[in-house]
PDB file of N, CA and C in Angstrom:
ATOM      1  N   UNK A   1      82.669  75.609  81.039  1.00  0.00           N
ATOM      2  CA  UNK A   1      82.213  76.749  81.802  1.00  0.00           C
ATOM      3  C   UNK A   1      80.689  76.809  81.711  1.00  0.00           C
ATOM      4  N   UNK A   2      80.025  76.450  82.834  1.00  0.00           N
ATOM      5  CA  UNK A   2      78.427  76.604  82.717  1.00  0.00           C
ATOM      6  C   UNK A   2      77.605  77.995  82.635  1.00  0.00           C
ATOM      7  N   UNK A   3      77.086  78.111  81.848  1.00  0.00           N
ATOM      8  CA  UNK A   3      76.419  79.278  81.935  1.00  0.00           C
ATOM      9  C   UNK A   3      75.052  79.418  82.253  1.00  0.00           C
ATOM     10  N   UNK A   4      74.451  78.765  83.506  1.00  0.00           N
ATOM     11  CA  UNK A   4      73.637  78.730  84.226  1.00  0.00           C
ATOM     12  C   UNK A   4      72.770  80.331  84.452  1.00  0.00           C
ATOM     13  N   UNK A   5      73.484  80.890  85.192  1.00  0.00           N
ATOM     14  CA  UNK A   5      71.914  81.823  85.567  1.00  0.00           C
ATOM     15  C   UNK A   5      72.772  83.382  85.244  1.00  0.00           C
ATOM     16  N   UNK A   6      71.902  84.131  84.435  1.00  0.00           N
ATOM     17  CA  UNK A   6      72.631  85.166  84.158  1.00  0.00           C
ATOM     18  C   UNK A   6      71.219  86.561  84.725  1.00  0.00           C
ATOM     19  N   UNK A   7      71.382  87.504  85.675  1.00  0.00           N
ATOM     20  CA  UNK A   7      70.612  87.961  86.610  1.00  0.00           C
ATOM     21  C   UNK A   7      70.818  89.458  86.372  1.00  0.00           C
ATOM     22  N   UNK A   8      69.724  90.301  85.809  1.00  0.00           N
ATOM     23  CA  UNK A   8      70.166  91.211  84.705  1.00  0.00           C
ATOM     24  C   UNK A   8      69.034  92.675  85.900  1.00  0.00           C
ATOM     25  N   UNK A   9      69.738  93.170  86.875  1.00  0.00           N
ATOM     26  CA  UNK A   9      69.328  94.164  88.210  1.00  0.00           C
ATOM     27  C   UNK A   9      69.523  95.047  87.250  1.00  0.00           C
ATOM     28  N   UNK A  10      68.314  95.975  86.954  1.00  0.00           N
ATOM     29  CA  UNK A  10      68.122  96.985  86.770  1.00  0.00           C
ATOM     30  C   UNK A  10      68.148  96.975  85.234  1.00  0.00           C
ATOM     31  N   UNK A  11      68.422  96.098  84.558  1.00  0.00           N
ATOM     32  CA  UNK A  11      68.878  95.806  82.899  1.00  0.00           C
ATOM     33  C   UNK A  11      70.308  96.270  82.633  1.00  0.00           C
ATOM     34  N   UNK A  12      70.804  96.324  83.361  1.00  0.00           N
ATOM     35  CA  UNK A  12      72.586  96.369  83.185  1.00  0.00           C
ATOM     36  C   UNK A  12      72.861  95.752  81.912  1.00  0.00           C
ATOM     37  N   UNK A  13      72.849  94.629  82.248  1.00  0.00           N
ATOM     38  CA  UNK A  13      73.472  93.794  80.931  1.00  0.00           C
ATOM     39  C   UNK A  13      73.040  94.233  79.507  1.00  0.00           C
ATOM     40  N   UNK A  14      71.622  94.510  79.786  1.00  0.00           N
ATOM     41  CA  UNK A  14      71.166  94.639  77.934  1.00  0.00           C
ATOM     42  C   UNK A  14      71.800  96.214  78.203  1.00  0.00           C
ATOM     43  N   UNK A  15      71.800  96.816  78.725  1.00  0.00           N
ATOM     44  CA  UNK A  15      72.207  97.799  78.570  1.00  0.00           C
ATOM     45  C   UNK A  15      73.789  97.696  78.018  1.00  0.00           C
ATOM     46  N   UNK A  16      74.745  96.951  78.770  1.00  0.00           N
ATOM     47  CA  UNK A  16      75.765  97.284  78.326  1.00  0.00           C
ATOM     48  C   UNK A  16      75.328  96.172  76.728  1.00  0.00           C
ATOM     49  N   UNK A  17      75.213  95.611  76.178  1.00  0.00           N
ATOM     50  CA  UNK A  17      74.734  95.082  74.769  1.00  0.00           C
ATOM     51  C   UNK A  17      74.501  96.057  74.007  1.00  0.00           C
ATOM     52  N   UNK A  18      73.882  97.134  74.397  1.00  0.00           N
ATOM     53  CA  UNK A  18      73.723  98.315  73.814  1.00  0.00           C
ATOM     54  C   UNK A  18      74.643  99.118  73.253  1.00  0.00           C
ATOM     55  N   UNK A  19      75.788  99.409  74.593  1.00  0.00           N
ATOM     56  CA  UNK A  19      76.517  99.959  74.698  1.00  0.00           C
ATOM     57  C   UNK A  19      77.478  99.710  73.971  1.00  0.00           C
ATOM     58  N   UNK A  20      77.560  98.310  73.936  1.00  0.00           N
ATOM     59  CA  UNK A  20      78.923  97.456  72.807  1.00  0.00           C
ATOM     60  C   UNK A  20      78.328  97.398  71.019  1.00  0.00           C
ATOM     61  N   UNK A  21      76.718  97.328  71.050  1.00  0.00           N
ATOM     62  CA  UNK A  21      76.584  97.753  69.672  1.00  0.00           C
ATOM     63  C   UNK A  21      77.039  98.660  69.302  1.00  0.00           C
ATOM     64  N   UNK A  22      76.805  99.396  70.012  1.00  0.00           N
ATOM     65  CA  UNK A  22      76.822 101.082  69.484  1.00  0.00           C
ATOM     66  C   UNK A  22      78.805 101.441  68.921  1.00  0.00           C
ATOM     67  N   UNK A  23      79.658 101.027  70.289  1.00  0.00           N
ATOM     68  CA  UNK A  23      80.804 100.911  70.108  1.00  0.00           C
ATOM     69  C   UNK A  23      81.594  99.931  68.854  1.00  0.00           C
ATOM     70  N   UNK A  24      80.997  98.941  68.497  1.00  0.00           N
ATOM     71  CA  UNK A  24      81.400  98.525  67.797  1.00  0.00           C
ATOM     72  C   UNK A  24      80.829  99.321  66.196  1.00  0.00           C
ATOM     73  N   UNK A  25      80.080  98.999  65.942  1.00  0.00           N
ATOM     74  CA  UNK A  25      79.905 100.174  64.974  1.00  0.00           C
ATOM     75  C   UNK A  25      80.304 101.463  64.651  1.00  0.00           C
ATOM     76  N   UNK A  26      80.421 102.250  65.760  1.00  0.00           N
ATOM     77  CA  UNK A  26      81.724 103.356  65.628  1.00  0.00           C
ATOM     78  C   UNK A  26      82.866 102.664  65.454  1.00  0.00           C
ATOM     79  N   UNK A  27      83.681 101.246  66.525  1.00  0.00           N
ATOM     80  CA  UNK A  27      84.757 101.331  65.461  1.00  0.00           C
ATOM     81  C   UNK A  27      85.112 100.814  64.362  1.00  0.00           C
ATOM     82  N   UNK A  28      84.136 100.051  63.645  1.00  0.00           N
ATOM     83  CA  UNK A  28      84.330  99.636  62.125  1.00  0.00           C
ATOM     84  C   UNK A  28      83.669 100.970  61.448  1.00  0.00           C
ATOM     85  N   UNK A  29      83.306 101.997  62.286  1.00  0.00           N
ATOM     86  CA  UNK A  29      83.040 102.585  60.842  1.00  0.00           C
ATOM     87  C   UNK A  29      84.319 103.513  60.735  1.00  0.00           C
ATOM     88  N   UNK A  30      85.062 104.209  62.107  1.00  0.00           N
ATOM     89  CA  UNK A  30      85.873 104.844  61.974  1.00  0.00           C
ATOM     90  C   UNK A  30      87.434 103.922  61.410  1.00  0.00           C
ATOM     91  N   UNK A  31      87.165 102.659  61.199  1.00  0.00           N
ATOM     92  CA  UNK A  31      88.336 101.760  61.421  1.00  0.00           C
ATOM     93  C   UNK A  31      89.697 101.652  62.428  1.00  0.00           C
ATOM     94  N   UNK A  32      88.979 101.981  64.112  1.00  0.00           N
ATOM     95  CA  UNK A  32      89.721 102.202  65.046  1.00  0.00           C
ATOM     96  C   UNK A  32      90.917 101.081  65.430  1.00  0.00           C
ATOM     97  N   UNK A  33      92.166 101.241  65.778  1.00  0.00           N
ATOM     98  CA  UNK A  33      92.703 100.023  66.639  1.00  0.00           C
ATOM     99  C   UNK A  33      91.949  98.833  67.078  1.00  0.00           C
ATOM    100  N   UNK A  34      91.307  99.380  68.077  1.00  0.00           N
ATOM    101  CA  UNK A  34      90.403  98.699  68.597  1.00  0.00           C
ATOM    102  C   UNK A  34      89.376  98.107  68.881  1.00  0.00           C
ATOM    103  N   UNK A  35      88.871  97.961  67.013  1.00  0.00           N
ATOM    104  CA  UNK A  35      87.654  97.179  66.237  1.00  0.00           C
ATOM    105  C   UNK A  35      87.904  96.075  66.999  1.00  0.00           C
ATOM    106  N   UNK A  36      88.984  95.095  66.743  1.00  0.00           N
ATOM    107  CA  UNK A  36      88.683  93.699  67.149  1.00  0.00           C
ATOM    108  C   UNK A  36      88.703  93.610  68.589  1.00  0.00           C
ATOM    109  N   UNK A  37      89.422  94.071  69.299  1.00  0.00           N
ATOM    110  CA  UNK A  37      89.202  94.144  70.710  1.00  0.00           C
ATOM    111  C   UNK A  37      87.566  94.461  71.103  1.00  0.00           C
ATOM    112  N   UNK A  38      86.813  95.350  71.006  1.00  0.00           N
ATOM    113  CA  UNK A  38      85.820  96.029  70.898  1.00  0.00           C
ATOM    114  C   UNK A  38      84.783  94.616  70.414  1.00  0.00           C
ATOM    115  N   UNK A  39      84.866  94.107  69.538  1.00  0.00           N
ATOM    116  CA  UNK A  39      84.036  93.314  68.581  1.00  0.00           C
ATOM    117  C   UNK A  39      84.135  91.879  69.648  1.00  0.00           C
ATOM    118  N   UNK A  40      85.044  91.274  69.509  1.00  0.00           N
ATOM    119  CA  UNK A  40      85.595  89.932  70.670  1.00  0.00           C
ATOM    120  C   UNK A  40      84.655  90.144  72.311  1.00  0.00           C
ATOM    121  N   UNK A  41      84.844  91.632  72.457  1.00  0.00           N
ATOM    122  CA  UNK A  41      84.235  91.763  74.291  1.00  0.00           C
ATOM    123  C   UNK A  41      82.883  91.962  73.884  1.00  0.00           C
ATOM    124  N   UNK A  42      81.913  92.258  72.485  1.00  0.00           N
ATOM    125  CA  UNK A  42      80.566  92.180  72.158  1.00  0.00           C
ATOM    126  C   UNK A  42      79.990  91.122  72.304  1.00  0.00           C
ATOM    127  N   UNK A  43      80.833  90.298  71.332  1.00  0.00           N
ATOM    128  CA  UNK A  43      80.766  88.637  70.779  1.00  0.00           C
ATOM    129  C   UNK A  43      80.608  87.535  72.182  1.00  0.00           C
ATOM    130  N   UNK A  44      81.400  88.213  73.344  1.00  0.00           N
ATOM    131  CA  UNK A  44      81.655  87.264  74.410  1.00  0.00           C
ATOM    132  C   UNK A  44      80.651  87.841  75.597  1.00  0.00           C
ATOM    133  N   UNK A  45      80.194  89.013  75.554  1.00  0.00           N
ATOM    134  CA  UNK A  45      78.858  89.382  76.349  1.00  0.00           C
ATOM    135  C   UNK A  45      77.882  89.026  75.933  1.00  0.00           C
ATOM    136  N   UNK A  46      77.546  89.204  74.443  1.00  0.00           N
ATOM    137  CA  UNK A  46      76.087  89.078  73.880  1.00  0.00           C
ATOM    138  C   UNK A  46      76.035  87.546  74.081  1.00  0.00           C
ATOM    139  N   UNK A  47      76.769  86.657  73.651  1.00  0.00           N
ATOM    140  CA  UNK A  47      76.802  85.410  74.085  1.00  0.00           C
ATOM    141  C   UNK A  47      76.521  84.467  75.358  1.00  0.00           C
ATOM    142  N   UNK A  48      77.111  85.333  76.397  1.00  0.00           N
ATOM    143  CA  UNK A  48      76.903  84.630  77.748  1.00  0.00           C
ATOM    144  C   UNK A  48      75.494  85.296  78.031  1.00  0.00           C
ATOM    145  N   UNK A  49      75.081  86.282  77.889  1.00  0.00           N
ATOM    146  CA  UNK A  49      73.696  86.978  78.299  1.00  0.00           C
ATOM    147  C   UNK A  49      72.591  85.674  77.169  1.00  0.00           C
ATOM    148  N   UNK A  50      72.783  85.841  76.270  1.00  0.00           N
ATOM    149  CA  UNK A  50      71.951  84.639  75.634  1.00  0.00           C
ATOM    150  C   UNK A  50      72.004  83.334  75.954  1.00  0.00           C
ATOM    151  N   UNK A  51      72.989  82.788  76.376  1.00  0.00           N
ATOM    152  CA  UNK A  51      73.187  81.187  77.097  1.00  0.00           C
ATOM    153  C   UNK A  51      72.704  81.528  78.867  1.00  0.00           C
ATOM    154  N   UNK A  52      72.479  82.394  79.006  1.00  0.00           N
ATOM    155  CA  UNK A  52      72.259  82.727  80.321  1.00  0.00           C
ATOM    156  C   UNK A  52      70.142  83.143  80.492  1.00  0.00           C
ATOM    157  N   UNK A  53      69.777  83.104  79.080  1.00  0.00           N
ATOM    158  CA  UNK A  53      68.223  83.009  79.041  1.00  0.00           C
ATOM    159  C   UNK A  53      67.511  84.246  78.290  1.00  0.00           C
ATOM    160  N   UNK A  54      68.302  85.538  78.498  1.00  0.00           N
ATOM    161  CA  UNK A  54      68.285  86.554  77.711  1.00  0.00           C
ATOM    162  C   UNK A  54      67.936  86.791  76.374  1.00  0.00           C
ATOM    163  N   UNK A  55      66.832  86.561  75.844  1.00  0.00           N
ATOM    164  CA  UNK A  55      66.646  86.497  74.423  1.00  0.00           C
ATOM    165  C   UNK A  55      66.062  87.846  73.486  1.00  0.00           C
ATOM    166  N   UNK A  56      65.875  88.526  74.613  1.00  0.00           N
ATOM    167  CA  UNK A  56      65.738  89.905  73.511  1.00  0.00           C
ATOM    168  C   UNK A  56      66.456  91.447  74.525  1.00  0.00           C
ATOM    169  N   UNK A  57      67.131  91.930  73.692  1.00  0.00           N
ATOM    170  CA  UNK A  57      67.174  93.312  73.979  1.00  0.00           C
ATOM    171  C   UNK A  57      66.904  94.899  73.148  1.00  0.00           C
ATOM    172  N   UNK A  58      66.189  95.140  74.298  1.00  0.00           N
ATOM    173  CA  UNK A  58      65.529  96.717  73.819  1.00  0.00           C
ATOM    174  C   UNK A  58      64.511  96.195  72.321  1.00  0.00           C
ATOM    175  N   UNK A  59      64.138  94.971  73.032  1.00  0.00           N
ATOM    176  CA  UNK A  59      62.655  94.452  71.802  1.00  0.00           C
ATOM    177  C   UNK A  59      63.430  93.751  70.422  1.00  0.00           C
ATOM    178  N   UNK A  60      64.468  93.457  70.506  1.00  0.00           N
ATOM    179  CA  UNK A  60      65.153  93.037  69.147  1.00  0.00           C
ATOM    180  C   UNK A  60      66.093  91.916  70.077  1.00  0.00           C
ATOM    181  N   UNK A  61      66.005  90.989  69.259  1.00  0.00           N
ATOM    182  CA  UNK A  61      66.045  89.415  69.302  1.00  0.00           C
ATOM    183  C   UNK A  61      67.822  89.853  69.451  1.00  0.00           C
ATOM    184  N   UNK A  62      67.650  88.940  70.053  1.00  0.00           N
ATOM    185  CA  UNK A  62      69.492  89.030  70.239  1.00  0.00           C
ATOM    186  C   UNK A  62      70.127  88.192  69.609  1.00  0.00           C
ATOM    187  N   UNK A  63      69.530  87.070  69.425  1.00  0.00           N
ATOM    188  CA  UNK A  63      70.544  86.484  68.548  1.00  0.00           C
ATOM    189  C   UNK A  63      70.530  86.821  66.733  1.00  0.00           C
ATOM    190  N   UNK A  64      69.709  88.230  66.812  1.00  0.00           N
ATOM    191  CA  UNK A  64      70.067  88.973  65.436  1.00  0.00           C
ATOM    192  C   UNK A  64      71.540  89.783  65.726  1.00  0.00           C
ATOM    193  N   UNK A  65      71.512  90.383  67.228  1.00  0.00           N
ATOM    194  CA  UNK A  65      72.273  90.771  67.496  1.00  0.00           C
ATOM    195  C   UNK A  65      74.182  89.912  66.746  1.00  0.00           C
ATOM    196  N   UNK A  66      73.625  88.928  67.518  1.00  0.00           N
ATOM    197  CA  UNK A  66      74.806  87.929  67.303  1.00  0.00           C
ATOM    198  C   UNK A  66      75.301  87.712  66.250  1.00  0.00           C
ATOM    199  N   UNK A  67      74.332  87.448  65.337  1.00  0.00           N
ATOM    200  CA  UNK A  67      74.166  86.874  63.656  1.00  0.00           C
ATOM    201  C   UNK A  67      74.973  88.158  63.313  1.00  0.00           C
ATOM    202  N   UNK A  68      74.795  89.587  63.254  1.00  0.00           N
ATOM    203  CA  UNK A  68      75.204  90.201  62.476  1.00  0.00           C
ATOM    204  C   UNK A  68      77.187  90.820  63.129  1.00  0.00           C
ATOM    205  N   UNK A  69      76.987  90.448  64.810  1.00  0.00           N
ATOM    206  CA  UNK A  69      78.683  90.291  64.855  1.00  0.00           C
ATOM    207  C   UNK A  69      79.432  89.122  64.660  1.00  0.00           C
ATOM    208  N   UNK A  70      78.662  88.315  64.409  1.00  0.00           N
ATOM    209  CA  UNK A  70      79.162  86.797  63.899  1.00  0.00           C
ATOM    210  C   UNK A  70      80.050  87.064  62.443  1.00  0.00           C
ATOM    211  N   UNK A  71      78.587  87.821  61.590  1.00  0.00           N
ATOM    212  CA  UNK A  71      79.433  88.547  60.371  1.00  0.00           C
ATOM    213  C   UNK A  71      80.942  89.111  60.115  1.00  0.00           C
ATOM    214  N   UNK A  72      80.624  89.870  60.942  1.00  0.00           N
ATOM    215  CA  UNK A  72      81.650  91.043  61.398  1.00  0.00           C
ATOM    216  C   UNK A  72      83.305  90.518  61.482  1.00  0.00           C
ATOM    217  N   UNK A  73      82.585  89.200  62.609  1.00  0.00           N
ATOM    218  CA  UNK A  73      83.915  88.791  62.942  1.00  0.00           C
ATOM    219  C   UNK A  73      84.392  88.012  61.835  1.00  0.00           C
ATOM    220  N   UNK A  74      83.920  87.373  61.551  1.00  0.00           N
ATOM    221  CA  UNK A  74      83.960  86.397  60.290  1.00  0.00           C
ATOM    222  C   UNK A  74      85.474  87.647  59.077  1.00  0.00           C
ATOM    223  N   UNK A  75      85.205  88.777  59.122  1.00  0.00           N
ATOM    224  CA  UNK A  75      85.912  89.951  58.999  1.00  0.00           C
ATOM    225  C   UNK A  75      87.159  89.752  59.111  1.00  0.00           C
ATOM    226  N   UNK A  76      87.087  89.286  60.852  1.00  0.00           N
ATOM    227  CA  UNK A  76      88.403  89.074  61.743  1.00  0.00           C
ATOM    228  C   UNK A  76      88.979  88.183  61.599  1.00  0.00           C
ATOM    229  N   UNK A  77      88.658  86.990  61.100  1.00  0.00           N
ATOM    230  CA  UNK A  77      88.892  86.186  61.113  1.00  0.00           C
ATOM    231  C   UNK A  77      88.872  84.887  62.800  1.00  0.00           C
ATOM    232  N   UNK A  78      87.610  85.965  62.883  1.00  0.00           N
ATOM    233  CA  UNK A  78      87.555  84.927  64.532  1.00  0.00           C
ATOM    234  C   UNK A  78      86.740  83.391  64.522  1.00  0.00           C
ATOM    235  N   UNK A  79      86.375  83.629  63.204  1.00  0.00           N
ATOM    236  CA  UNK A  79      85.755  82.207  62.903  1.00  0.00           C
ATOM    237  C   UNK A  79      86.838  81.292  61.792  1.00  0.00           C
ATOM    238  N   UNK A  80      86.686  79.672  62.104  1.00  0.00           N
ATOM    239  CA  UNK A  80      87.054  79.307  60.719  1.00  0.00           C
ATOM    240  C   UNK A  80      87.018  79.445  59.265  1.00  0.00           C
ATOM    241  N   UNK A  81      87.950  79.483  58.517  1.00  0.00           N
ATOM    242  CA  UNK A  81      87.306  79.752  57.217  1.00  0.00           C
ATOM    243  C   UNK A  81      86.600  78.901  56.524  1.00  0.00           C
ATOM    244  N   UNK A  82      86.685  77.843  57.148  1.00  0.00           N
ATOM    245  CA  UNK A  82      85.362  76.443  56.153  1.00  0.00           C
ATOM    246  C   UNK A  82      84.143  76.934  56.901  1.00  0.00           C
ATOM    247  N   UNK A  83      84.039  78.210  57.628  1.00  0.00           N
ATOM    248  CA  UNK A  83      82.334  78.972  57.796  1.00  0.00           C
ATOM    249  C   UNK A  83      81.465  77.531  58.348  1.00  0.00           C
ATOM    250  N   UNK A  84      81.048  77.390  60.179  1.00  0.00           N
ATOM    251  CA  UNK A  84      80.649  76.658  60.777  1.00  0.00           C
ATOM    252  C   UNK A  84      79.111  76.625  59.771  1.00  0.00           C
ATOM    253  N   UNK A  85      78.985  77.902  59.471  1.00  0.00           N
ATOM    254  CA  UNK A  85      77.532  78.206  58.709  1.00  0.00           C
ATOM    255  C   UNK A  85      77.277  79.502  59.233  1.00  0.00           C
ATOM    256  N   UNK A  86      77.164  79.666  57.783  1.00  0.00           N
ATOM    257  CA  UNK A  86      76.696  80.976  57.801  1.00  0.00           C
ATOM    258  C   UNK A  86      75.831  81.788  58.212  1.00  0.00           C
ATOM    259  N   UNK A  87      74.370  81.275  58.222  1.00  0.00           N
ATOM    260  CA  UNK A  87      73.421  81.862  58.481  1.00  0.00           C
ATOM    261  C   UNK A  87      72.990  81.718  59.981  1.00  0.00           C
ATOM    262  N   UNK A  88      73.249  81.407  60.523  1.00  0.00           N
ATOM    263  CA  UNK A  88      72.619  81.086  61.668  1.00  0.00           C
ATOM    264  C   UNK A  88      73.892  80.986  62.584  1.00  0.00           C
ATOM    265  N   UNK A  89      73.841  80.956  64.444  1.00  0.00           N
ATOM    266  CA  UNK A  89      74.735  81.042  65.383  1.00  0.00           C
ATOM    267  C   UNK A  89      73.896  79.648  65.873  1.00  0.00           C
ATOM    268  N   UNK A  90      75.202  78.815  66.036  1.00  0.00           N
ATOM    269  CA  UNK A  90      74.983  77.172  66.937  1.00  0.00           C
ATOM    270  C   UNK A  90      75.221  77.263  67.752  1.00  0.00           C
ATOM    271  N   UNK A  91      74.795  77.054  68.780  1.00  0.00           N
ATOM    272  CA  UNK A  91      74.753  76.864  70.454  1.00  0.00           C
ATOM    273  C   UNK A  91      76.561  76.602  70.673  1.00  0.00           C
ATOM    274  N   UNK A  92      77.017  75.641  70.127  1.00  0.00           N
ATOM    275  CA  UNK A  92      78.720  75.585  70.325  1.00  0.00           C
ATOM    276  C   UNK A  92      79.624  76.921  69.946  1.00  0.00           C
ATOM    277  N   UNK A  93      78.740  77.567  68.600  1.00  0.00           N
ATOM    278  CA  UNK A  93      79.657  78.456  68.413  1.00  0.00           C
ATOM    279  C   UNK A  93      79.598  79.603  69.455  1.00  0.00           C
ATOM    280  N   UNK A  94      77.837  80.040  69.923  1.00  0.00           N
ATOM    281  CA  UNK A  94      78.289  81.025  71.336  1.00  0.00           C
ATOM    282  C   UNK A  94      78.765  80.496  72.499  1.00  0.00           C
ATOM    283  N   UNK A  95      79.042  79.158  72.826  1.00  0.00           N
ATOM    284  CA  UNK A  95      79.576  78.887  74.004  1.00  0.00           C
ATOM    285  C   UNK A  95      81.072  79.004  73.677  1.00  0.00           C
ATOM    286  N   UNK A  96      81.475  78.748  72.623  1.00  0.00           N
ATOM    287  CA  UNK A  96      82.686  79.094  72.564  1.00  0.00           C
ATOM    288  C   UNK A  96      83.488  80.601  72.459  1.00  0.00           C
ATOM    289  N   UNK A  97      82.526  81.551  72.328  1.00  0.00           N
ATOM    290  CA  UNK A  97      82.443  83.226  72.154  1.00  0.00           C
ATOM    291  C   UNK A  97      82.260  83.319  73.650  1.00  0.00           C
ATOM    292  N   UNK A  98      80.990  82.599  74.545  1.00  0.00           N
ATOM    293  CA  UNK A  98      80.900  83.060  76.182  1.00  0.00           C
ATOM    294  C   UNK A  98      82.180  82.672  76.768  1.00  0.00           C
ATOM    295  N   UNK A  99      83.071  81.290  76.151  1.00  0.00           N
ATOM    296  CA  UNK A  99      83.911  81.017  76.940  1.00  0.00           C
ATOM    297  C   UNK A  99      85.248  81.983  77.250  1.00  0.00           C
ATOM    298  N   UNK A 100      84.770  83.229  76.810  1.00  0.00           N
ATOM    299  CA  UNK A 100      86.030  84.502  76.887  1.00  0.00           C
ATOM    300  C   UNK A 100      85.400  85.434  77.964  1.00  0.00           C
ATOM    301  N   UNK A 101      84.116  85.226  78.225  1.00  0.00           N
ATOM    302  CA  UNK A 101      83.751  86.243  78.836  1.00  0.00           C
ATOM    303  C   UNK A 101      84.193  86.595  80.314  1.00  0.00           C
ATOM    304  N   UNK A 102      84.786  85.676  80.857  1.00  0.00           N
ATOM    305  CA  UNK A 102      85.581  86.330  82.174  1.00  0.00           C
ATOM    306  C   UNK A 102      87.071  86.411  81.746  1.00  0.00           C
ATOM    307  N   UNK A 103      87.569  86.591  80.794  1.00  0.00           N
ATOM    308  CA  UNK A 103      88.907  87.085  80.098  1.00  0.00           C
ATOM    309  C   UNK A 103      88.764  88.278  79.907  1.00  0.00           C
ATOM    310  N   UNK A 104      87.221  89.071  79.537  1.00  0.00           N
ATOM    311  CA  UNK A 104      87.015  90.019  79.677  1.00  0.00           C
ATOM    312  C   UNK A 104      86.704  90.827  80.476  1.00  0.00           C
ATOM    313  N   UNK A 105      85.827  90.010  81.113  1.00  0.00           N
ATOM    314  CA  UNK A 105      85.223  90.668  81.958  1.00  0.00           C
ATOM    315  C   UNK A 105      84.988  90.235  83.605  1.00  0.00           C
ATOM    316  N   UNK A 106      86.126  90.109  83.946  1.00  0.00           N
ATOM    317  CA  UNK A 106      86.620  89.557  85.246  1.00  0.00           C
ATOM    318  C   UNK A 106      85.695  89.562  86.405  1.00  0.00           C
ATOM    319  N   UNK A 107      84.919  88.827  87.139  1.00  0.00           N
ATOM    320  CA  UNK A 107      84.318  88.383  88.016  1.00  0.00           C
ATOM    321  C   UNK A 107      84.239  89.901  88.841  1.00  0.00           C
ATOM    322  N   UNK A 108      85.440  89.708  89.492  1.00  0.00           N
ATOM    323  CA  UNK A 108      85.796  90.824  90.619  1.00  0.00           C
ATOM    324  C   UNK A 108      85.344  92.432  90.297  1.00  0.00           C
ATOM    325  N   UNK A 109      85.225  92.773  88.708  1.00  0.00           N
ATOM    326  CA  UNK A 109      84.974  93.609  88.331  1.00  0.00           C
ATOM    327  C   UNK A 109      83.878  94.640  88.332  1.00  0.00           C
ATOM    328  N   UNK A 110      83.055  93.118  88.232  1.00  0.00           N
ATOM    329  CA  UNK A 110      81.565  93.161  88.022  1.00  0.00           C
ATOM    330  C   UNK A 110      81.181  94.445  88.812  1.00  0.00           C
ATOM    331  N   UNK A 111      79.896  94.977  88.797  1.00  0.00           N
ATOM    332  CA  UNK A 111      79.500  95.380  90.375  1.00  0.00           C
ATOM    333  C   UNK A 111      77.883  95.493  90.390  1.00  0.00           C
ATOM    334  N   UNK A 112      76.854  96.245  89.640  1.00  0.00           N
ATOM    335  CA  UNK A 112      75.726  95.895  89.742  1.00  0.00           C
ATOM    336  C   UNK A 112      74.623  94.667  89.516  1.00  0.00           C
ATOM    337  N   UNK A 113      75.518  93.478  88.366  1.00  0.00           N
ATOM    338  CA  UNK A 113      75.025  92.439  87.997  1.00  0.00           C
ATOM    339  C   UNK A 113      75.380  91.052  88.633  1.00  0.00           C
ATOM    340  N   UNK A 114      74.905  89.955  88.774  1.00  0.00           N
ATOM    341  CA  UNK A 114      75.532  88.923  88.995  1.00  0.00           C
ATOM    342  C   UNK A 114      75.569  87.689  88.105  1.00  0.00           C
ATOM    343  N   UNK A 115      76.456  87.327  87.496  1.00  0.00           N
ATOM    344  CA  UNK A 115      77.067  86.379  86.618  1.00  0.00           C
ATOM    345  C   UNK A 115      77.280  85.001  87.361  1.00  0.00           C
ATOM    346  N   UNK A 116      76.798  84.090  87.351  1.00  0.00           N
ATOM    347  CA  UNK A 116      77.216  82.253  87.588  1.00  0.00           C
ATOM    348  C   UNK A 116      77.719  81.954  86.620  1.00  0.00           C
ATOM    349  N   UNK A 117      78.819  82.254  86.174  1.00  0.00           N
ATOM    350  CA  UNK A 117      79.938  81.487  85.103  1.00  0.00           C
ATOM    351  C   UNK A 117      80.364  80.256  85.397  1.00  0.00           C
TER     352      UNK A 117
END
C-alpha cells in the first residue's frame, strides 16, 4: 500500500492526531473498552500522516507522538514480544501500523482531506 501524498486542507489531519491523543489517554487512563480500539485507529493515522511527509504536529515531532503509542501498544500486545526495538519507530514498523489505515478509516468516509493510499 503506497503512501505517497498525504494533503492535510485546513490541518484536518493533525487535528484529528490531536484528537486521537487526547482520546487515547482518556481511555488508558479511565481503562475504557475501547483503549485498544482507540489506540490501533491512533497508531494507524499517526502513521500514514508521517509516511505521507507530515513530521510535526501542533510543533511536536510526531514521531514522538508515535514512540510513545508504540509504548502503549507494546501494552497490547500489538507488537512482538522479541521488541523490533525499543527505542525508536522503523519505517517497516509504521508501514505496517499505516497498513490498517483504510480498515479504519475507509476512503468513502473521508470528507475534508484527501488520502492517496
Amino acid at each position: 500500500m503506497p503512501h505517497s501524498t498525504v494533503t492535510t486542507e485546513n490541518g484536518e489531519m493533525e487535528k484529528a492526531i490531536l484528537c486521537y491523543i487526547k482520546a487515547v489517554d482518556g481511555n488508558l487512563y479511565s481503562g475504557s473498552e475501547n483503549s485498544r480500539v482507540v489506540l490501533r485507529e491512533a497508531l494507524a493515522l499517526c502513521c500514514t500522516v508521517y509516511l505521507g511527509g507530515c513530521k510535526k504536529v501542533n510543533s511536536t515531532s510526531l514521531k514522538a507522538y508515535i514512540k510513545r503509542l508504540k509504548g502503549q501498544g507494546c501494552v497490547f500486545g500489538f507488537y512482538p514480544p522479541w521488541k523490533l526495538d525499543e527505542k525508536d519507530v522503523h519505517e517497516i514498523e509504521m508501514k505496517i501500523m499505516a497498513s490498517y489505515y483504510g480498515q479504519y478509516f475507509p476512503k468513502a468516509k473521508l470528507f475534508k482531506s484527501e488520502l492517496n493510499v
